[in-house]
Protein backbone atom coordinates (compact mmCIF):
# COMPACT_ATOMS: atom_id res chain seq x y z
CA UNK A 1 44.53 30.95 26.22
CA UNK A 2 45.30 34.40 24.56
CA UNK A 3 44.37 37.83 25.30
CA UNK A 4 40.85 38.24 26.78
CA UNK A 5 38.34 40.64 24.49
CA UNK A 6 38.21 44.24 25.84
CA UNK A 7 34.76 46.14 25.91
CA UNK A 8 34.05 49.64 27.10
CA UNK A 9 31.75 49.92 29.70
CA UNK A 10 28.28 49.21 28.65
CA UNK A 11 29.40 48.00 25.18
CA UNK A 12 29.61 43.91 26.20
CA UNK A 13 28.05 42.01 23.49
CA UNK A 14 25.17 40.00 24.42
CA UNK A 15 25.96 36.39 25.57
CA UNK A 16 27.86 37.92 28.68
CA UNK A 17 27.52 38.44 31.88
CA UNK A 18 29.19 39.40 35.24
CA UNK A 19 29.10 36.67 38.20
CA UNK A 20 26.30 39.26 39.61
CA UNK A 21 24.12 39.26 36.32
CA UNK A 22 24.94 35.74 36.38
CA UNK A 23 23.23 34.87 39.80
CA UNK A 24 20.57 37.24 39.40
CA UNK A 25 19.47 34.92 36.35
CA UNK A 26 19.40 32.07 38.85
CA UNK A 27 23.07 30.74 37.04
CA UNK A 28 26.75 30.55 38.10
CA UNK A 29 30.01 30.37 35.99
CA UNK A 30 29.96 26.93 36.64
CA UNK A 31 33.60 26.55 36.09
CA UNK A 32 34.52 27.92 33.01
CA UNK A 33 37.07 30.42 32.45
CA UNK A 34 36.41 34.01 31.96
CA UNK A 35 35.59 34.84 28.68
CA UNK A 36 36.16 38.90 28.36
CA UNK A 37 36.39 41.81 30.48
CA UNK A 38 34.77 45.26 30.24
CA UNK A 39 36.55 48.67 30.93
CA UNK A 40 35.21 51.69 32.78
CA UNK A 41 37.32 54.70 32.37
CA UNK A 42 38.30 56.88 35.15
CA UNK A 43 39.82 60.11 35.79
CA UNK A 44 42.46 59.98 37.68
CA UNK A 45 43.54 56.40 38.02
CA UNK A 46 43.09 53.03 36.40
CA UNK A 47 39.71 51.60 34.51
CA UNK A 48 37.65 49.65 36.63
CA UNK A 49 37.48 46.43 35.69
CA UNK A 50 35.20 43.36 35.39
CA UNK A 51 35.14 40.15 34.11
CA UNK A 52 32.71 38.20 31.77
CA UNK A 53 31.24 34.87 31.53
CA UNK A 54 29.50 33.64 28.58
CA UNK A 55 25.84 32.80 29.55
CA UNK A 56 25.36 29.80 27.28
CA UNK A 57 27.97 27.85 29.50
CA UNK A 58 26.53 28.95 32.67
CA UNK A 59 25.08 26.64 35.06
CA UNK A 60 22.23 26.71 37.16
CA UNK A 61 22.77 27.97 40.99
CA UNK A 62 23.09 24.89 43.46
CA UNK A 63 19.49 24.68 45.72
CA UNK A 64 20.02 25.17 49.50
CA UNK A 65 20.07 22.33 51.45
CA UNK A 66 19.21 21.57 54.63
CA UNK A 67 22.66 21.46 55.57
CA UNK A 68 23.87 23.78 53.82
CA UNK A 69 21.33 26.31 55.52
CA UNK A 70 22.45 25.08 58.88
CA UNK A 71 26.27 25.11 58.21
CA UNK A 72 25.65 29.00 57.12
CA UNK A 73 23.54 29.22 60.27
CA UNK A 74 26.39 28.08 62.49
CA UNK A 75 29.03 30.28 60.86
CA UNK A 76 27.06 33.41 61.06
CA UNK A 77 26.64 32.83 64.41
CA UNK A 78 30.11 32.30 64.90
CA UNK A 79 31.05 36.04 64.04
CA UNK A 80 28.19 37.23 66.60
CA UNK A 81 30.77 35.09 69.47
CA UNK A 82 32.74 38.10 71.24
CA UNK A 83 35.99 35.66 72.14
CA UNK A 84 36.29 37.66 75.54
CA UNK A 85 33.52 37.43 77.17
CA UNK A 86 31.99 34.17 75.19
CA UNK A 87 28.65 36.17 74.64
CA UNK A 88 26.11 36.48 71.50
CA UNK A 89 26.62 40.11 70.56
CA UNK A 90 23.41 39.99 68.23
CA UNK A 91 25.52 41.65 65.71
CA UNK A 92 28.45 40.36 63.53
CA UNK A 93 31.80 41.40 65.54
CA UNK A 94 34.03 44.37 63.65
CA UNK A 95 37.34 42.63 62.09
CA UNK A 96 39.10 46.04 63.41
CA UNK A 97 37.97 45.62 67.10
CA UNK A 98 38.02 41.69 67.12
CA UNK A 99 35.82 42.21 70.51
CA UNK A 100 32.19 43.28 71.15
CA UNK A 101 31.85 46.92 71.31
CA UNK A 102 31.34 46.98 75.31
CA UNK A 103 34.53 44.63 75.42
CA UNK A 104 36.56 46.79 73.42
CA UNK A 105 35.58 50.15 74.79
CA UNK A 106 37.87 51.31 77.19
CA UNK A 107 35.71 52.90 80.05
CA UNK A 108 36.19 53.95 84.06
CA UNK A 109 35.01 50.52 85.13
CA UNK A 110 37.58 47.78 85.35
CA UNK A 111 41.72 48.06 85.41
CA UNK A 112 41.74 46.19 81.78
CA UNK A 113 39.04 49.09 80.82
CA UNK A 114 36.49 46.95 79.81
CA UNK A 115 32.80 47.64 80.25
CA UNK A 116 31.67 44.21 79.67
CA UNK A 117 29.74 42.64 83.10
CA UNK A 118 31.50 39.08 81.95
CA UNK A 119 35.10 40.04 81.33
């Protein structure tokens, strides 16, 4: 494969699209390689980038299924889980605290600061 066709930004031919274009048509790249990129100059650093599919290769999204549906169902509920006190936070846990807020605050009550009633 050579060197991938440059555009400036706004200047793609048609026939392309980004992955979001792409699923907003109801396709996905469906495998195939990326077929250009577009540029989008900035000031003071480097061009943002992003890459392009052609659309005639493009294949339609995959439908959701059943299990699908419930496998996403069980993994978003799996980032509510606070892993200290076991508890459904009703709210997807912050990477940087790794605990549920009231877990991870570190208030008067307790010796390990926690403010959680469970921990």
């Amino acid at each position: 494969m050579g060197a991938l066709p440059v555009y400036r930004w706004r200047l793609a031919p048609d026939g392309y699209a980004t992955r979001r274009q792409l699923r907003a048509l109801g396709l996905r790249p469906g495998g195939q390689d990326v077929a250009a990129q577009i540029e989008r100059p900035r000031r003071r650093r480097g061009p943002l980038i992003a890459y392009l599919y052609r659309v005639d290769l493009a294949k339609p999204v995959r439908p959701m299924t059943p299990a699908r549906r419930a496998a996403l169902a069980k993994a978003n509920a799996a980032r509510r889980l606070c892993p200290a006190c076991r508890r459904d936070a009703g709210y997807v846990i912050p990477a940087a605290l790794g605990t549920c807020v009231p877990c991870a605050d570190p208030g008067p009550n307790g010796s390990d600061g926690s403010t959680c009633e469970q921990c």
